[in-house]
PDB file of N, CA and C in Angstrom:
ATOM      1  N   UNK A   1      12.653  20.868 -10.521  1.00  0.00           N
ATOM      2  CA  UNK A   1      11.315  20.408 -10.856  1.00  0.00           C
ATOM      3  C   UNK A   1      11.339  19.757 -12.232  1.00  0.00           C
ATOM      4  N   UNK A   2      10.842  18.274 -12.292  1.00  0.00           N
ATOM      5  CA  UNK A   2      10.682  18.112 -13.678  1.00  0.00           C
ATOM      6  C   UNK A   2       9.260  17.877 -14.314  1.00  0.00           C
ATOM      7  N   UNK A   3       9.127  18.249 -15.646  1.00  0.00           N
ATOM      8  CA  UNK A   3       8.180  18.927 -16.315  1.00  0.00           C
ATOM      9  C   UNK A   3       7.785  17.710 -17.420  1.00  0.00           C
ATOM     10  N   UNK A   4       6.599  17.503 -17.477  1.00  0.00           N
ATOM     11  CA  UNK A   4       6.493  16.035 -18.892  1.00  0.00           C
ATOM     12  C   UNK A   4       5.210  16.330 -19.137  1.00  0.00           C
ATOM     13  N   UNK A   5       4.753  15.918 -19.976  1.00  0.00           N
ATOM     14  CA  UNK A   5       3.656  15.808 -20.636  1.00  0.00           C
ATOM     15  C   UNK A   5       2.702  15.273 -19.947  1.00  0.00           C
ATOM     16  N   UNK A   6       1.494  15.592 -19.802  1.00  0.00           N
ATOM     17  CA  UNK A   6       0.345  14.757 -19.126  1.00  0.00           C
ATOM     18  C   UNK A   6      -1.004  15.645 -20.303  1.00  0.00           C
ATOM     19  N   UNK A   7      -1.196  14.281 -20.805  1.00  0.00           N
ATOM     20  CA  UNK A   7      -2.779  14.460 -21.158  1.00  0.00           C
ATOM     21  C   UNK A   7      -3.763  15.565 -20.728  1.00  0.00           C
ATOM     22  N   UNK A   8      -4.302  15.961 -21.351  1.00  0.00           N
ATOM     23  CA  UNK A   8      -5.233  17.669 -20.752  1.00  0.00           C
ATOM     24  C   UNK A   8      -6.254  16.950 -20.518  1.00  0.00           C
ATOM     25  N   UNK A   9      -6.886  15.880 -21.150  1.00  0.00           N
ATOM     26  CA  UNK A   9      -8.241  15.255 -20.760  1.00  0.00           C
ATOM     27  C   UNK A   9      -7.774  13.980 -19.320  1.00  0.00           C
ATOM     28  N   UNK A  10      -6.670  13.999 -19.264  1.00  0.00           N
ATOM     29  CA  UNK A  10      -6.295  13.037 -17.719  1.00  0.00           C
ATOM     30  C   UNK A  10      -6.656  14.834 -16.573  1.00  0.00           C
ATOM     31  N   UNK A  11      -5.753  15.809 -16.805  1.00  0.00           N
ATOM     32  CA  UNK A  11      -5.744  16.560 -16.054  1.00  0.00           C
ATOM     33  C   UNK A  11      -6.891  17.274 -16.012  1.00  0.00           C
ATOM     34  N   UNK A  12      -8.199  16.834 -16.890  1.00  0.00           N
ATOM     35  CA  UNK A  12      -9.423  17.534 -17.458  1.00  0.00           C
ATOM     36  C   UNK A  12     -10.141  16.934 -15.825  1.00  0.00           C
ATOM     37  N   UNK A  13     -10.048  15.466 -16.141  1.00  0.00           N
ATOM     38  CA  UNK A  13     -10.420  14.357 -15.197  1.00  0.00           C
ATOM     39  C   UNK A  13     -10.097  14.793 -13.315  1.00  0.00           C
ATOM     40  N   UNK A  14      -9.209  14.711 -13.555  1.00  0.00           N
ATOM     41  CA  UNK A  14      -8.247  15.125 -12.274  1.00  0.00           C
ATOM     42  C   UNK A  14      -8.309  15.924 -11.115  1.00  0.00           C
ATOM     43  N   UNK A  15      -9.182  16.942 -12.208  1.00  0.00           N
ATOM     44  CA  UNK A  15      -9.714  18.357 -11.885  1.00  0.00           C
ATOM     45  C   UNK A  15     -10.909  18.300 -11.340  1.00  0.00           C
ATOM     46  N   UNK A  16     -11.402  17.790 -12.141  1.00  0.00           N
ATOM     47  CA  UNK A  16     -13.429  17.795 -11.772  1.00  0.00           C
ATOM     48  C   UNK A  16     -13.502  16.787 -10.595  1.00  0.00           C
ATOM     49  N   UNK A  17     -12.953  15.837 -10.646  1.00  0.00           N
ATOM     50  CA  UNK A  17     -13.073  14.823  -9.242  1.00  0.00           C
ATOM     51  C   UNK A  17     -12.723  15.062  -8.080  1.00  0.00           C
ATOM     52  N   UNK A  18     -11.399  16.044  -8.478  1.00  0.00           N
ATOM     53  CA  UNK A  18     -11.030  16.147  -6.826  1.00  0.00           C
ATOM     54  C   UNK A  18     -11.595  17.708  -6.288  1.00  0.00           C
ATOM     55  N   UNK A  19     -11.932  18.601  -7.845  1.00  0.00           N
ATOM     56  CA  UNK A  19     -12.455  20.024  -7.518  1.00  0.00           C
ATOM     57  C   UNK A  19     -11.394  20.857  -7.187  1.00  0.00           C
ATOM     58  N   UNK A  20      -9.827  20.466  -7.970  1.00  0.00           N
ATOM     59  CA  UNK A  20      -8.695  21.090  -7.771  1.00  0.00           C
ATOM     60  C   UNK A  20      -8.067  22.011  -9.016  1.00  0.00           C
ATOM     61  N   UNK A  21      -8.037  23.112  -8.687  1.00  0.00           N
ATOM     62  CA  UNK A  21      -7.579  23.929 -10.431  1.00  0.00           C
ATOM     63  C   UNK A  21      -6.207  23.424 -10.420  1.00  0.00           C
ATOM     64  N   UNK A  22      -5.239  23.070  -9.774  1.00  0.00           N
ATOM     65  CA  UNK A  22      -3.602  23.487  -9.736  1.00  0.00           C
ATOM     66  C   UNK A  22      -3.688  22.185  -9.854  1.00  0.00           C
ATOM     67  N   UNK A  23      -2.767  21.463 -11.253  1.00  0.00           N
ATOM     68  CA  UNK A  23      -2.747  20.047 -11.530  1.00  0.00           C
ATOM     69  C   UNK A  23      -1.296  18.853  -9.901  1.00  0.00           C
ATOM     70  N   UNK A  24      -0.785  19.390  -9.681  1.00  0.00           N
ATOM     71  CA  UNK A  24      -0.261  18.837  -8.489  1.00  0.00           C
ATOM     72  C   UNK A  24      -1.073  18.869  -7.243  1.00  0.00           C
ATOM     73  N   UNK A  25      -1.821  19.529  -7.068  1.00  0.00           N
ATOM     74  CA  UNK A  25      -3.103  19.468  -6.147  1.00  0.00           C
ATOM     75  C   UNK A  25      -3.480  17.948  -6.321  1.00  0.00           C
ATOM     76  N   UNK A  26      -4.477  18.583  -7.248  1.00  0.00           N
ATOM     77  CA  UNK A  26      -5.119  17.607  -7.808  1.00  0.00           C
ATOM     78  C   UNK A  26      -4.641  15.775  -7.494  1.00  0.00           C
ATOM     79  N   UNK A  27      -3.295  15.918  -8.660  1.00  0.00           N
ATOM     80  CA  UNK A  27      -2.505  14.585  -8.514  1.00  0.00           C
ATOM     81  C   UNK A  27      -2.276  14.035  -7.206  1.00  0.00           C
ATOM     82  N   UNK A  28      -2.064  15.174  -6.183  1.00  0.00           N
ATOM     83  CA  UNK A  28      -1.636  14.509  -4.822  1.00  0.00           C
ATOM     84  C   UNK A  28      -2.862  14.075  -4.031  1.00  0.00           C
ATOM     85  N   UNK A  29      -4.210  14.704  -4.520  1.00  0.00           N
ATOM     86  CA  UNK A  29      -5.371  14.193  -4.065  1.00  0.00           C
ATOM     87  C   UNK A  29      -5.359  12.699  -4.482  1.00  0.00           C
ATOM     88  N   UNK A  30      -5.546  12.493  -5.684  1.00  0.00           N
ATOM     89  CA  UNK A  30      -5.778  11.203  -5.777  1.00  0.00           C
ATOM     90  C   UNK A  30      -4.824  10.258  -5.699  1.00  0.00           C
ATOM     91  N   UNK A  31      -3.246  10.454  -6.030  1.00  0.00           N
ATOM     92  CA  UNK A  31      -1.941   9.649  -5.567  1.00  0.00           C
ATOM     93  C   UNK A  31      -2.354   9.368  -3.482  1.00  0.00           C
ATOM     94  N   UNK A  32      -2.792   9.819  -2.580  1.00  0.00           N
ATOM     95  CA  UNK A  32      -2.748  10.206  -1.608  1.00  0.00           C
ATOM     96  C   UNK A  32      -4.285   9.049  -1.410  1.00  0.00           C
ATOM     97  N   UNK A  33      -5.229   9.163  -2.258  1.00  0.00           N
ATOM     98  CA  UNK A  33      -6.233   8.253  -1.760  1.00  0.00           C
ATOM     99  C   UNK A  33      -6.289   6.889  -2.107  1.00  0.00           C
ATOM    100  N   UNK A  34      -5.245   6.848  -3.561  1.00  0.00           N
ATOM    101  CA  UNK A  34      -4.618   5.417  -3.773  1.00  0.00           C
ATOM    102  C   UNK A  34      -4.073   4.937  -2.923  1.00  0.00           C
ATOM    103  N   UNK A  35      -3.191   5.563  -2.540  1.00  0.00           N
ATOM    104  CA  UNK A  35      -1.878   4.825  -1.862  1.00  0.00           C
ATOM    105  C   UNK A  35      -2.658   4.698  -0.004  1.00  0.00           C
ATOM    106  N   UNK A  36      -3.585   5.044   0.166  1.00  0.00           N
ATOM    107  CA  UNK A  36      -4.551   4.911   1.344  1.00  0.00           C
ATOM    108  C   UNK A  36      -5.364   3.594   1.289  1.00  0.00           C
ATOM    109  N   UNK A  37      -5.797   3.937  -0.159  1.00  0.00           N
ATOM    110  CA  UNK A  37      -6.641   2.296  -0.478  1.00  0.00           C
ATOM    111  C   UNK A  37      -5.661   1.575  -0.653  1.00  0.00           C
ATOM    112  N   UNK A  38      -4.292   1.254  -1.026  1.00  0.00           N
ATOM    113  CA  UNK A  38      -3.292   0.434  -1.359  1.00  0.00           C
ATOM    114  C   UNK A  38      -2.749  -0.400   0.552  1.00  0.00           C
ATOM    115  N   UNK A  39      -2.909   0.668   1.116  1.00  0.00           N
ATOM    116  CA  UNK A  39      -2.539   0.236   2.843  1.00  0.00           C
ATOM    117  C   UNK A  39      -3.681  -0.427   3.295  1.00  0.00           C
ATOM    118  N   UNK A  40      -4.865  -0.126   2.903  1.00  0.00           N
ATOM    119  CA  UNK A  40      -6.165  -0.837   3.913  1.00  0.00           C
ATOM    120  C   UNK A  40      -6.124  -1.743   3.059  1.00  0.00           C
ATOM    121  N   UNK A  41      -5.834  -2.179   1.793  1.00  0.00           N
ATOM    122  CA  UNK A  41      -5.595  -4.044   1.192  1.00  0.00           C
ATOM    123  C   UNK A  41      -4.933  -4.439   2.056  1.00  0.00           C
ATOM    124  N   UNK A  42      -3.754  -3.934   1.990  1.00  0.00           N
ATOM    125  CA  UNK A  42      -2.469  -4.543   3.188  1.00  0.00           C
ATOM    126  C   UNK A  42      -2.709  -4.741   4.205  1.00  0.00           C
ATOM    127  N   UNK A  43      -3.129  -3.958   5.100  1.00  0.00           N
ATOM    128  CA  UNK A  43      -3.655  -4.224   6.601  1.00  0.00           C
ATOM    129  C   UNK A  43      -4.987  -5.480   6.346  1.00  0.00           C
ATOM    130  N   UNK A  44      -5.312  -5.297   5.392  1.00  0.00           N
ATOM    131  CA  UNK A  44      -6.430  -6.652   5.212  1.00  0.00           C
ATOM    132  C   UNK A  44      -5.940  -7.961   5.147  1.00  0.00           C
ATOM    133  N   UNK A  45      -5.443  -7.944   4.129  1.00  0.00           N
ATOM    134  CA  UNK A  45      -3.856  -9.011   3.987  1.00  0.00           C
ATOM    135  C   UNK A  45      -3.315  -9.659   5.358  1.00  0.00           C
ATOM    136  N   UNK A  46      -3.077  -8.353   5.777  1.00  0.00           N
ATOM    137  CA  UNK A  46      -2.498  -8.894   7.351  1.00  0.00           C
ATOM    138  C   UNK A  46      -3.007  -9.203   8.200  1.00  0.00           C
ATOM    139  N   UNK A  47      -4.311  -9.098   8.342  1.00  0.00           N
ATOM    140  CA  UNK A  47      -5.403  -9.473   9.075  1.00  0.00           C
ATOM    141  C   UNK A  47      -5.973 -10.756   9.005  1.00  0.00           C
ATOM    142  N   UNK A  48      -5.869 -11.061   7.524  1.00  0.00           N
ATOM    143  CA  UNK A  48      -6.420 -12.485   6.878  1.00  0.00           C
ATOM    144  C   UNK A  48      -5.125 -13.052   7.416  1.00  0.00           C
ATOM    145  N   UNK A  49      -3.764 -13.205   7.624  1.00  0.00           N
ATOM    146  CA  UNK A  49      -2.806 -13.882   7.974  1.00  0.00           C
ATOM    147  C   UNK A  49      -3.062 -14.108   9.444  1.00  0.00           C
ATOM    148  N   UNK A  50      -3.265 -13.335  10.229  1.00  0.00           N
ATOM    149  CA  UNK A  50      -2.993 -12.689  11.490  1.00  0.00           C
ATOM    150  C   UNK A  50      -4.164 -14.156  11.896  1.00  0.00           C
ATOM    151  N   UNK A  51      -5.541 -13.687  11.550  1.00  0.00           N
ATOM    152  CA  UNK A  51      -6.847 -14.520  11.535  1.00  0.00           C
ATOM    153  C   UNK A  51      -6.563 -15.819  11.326  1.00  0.00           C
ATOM    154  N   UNK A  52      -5.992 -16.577  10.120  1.00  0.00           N
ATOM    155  CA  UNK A  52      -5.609 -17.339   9.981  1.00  0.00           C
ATOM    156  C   UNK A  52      -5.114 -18.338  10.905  1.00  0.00           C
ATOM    157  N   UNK A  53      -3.965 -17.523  10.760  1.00  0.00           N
ATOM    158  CA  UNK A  53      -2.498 -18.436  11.883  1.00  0.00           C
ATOM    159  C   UNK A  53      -3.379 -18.223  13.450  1.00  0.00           C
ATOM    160  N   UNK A  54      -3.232 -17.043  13.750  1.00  0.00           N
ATOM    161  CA  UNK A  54      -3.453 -16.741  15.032  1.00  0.00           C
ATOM    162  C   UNK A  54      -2.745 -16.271  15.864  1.00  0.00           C
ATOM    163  N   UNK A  55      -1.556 -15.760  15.271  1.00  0.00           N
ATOM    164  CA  UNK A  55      -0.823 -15.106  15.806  1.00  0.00           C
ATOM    165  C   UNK A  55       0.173 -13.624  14.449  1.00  0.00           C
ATOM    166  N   UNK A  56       1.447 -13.454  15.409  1.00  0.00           N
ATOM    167  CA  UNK A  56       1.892 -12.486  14.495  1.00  0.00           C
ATOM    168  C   UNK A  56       2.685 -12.886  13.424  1.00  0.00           C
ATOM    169  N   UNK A  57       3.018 -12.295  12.272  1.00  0.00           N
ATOM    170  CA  UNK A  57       4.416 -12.852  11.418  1.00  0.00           C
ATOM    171  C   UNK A  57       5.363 -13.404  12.234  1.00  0.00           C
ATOM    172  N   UNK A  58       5.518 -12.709  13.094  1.00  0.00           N
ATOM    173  CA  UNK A  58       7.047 -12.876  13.711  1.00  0.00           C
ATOM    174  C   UNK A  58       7.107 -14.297  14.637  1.00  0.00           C
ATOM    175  N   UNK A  59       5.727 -14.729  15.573  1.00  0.00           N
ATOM    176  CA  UNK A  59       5.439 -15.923  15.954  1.00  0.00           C
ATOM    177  C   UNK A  59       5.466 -17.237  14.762  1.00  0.00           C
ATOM    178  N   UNK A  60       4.467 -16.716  13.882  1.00  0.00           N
ATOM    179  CA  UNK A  60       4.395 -17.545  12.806  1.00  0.00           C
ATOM    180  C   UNK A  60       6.045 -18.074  11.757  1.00  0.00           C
ATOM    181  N   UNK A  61       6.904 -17.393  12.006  1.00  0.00           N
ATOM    182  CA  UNK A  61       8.482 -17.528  11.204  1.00  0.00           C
ATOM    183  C   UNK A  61       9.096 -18.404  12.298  1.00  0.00           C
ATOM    184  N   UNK A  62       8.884 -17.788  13.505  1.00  0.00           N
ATOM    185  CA  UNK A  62       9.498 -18.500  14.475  1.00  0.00           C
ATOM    186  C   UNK A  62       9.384 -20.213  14.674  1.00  0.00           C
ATOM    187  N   UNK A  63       7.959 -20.269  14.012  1.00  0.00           N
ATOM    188  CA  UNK A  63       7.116 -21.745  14.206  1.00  0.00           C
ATOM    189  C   UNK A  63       7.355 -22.511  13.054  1.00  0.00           C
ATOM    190  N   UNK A  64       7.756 -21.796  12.114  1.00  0.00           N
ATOM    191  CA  UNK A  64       7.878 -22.435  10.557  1.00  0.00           C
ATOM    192  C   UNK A  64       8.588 -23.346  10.702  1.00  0.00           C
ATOM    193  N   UNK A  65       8.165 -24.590   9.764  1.00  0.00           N
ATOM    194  CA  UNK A  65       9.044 -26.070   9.780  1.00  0.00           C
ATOM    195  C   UNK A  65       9.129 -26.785  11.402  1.00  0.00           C
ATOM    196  N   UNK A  66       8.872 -25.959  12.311  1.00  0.00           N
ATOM    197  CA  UNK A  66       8.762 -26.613  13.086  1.00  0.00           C
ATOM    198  C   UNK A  66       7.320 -26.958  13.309  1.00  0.00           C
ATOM    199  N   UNK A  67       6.245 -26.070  13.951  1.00  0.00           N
ATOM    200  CA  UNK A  67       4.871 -26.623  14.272  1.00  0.00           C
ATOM    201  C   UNK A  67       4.169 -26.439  13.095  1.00  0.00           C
ATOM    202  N   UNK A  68       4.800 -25.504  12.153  1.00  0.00           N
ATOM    203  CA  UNK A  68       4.220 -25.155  10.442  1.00  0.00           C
ATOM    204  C   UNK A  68       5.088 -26.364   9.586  1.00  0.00           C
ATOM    205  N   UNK A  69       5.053 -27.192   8.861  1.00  0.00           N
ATOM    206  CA  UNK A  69       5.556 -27.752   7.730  1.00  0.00           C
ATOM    207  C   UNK A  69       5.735 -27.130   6.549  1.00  0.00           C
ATOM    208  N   UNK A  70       7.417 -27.046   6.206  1.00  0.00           N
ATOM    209  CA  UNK A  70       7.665 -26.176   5.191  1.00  0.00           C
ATOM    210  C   UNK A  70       6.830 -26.596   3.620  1.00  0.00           C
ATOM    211  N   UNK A  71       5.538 -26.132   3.909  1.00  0.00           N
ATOM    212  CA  UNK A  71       4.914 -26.668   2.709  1.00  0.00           C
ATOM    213  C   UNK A  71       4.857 -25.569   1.757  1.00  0.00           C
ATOM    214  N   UNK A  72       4.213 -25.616   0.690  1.00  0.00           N
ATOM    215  CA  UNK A  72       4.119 -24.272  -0.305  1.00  0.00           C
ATOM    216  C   UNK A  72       3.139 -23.393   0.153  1.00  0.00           C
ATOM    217  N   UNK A  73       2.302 -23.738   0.663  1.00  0.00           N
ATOM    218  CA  UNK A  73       1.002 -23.132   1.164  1.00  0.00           C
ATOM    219  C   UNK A  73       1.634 -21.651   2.506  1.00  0.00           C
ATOM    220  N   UNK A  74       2.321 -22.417   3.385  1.00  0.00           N
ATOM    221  CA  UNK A  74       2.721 -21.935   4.526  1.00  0.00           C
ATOM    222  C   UNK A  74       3.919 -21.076   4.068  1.00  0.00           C
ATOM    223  N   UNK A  75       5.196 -21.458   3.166  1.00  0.00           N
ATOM    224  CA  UNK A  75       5.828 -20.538   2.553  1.00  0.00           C
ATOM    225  C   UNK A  75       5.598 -19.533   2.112  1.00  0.00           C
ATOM    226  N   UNK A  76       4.487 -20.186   1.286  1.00  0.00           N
ATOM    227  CA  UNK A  76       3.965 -18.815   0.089  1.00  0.00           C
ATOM    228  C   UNK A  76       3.023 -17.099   0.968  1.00  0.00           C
ATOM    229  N   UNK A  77       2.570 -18.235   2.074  1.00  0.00           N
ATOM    230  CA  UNK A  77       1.644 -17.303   3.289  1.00  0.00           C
ATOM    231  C   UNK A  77       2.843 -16.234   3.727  1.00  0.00           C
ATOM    232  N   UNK A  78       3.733 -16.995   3.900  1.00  0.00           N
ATOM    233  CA  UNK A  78       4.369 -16.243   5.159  1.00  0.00           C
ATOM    234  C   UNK A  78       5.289 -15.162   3.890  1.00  0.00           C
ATOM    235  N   UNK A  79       5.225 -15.459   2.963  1.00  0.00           N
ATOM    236  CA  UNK A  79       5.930 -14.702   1.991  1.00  0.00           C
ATOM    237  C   UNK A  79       5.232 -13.074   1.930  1.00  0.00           C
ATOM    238  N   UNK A  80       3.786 -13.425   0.760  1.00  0.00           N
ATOM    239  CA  UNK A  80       2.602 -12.697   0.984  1.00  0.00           C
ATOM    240  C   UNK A  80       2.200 -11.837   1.957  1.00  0.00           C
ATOM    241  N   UNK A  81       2.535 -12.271   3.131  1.00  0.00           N
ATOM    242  CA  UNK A  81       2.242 -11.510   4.554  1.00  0.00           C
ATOM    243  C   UNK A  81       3.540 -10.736   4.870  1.00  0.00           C
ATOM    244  N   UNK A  82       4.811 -11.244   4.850  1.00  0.00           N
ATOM    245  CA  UNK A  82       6.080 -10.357   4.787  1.00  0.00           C
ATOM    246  C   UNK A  82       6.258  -8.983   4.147  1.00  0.00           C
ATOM    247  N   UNK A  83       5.802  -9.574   2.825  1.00  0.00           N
ATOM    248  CA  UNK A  83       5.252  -8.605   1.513  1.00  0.00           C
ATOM    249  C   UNK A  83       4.459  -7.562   1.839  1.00  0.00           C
ATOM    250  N   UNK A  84       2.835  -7.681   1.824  1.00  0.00           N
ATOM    251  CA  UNK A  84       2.194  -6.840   2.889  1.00  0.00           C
ATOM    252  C   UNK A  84       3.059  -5.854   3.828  1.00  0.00           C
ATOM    253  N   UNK A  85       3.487  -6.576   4.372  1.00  0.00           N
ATOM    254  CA  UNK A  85       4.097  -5.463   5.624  1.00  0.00           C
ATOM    255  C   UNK A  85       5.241  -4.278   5.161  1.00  0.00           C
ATOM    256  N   UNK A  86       5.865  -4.905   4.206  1.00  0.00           N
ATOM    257  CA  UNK A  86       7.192  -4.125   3.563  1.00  0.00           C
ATOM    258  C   UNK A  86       6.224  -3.220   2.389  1.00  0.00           C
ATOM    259  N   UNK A  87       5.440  -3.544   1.685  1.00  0.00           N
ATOM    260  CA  UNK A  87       4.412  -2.526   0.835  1.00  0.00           C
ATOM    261  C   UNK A  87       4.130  -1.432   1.946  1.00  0.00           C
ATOM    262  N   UNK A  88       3.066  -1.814   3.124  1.00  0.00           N
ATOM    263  CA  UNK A  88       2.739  -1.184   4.362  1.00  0.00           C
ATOM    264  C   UNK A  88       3.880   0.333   4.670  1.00  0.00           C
ATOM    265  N   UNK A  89       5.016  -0.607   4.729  1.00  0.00           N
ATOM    266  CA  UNK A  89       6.040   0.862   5.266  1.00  0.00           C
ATOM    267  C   UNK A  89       6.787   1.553   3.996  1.00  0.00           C
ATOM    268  N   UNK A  90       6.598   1.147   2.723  1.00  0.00           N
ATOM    269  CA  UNK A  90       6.917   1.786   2.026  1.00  0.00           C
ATOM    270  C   UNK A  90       5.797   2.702   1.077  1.00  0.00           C
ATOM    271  N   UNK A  91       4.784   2.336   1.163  1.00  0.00           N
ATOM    272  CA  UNK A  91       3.749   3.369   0.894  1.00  0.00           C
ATOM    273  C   UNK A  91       3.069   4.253   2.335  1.00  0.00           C
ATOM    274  N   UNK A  92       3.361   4.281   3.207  1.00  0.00           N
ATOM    275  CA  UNK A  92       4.007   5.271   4.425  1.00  0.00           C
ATOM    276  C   UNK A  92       4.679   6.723   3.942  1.00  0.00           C
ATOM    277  N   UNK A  93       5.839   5.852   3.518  1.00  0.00           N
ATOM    278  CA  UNK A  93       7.110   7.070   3.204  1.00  0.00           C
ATOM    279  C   UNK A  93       6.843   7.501   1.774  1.00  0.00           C
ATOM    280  N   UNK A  94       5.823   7.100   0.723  1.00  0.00           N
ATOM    281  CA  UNK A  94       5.323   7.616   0.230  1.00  0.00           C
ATOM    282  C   UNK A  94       4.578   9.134   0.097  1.00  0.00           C
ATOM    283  N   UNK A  95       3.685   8.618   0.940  1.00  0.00           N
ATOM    284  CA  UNK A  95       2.682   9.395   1.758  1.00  0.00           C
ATOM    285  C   UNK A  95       3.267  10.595   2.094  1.00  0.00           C
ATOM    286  N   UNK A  96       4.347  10.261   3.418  1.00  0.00           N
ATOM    287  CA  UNK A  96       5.107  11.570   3.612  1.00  0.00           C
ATOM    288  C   UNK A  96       5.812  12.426   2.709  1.00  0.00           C
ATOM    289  N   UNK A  97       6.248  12.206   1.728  1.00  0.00           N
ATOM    290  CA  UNK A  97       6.567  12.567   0.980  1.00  0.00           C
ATOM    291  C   UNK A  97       5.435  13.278  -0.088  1.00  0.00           C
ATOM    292  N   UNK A  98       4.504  13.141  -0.327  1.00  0.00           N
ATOM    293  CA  UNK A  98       3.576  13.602  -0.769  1.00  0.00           C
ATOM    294  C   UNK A  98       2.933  15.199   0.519  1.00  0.00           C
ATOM    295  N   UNK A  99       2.788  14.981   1.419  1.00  0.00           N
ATOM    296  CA  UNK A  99       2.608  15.992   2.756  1.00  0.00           C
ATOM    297  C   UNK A  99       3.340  17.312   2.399  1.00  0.00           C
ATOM    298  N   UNK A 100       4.318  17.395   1.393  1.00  0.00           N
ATOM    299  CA  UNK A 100       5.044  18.654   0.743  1.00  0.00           C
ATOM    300  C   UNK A 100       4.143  19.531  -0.538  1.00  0.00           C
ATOM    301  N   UNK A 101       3.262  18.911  -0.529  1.00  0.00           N
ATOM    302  CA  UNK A 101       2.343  19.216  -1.528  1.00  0.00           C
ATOM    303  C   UNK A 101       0.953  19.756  -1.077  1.00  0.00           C
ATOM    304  N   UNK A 102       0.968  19.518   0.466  1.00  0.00           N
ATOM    305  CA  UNK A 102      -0.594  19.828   0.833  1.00  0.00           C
ATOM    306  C   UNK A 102      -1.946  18.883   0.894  1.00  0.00           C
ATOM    307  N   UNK A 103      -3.002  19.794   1.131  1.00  0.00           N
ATOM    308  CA  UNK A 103      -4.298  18.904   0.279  1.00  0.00           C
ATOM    309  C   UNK A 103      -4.409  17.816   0.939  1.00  0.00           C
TER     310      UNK A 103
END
């Protein structure tokens, strides 16, 4: 276990919001509702792509330069939306990893 310093008025905070005495409680409450709001951007993200194009990433890569023109716009999209998805599964395994903590 490692041990560091945290502010008494962060863990003052921490406490009263989530209504948790035990400061890892606490932390995993709100690490746990970030990283929840951090996935529903993403799935938004991906939705605005999805909406967009009209189809999936994987259609949309397939189409690139060919029915898409390798422009910056369409690069930068398909980048952004790649991105999204790899945030998506790595704040996942986050998550699980947090599930050792409870709450």
């Amino acid at each position: 276990m490692v041990i560091f310093q945290l502010s008494e008025e962060i863990l003052k905070i921490a406490r009263e919001v989530t209504a948790r005495e035990k400061p890892e409680e606490a932390l995993t409450i709100i690490l746990r509702r970030y990283i929840q709001g951090r996935i529903a951007e993403c799935e938004e993200e991906i939705k605005k792509f999805e909406s967009k194009y009209g189809m999936s990433i994987k259609d949309f890569y397939e189409k690139l330069g060919r029915d898409f023109p390798l422009t910056w716009e369409h690069e930068r999209d398909y980048m952004d939306w790649d991105w999204a998805i790899a945030e998506i599964e790595e704040l996942k395994e986050r998550l699980k990893k947090l599930e050792k903590y409870g709450s």
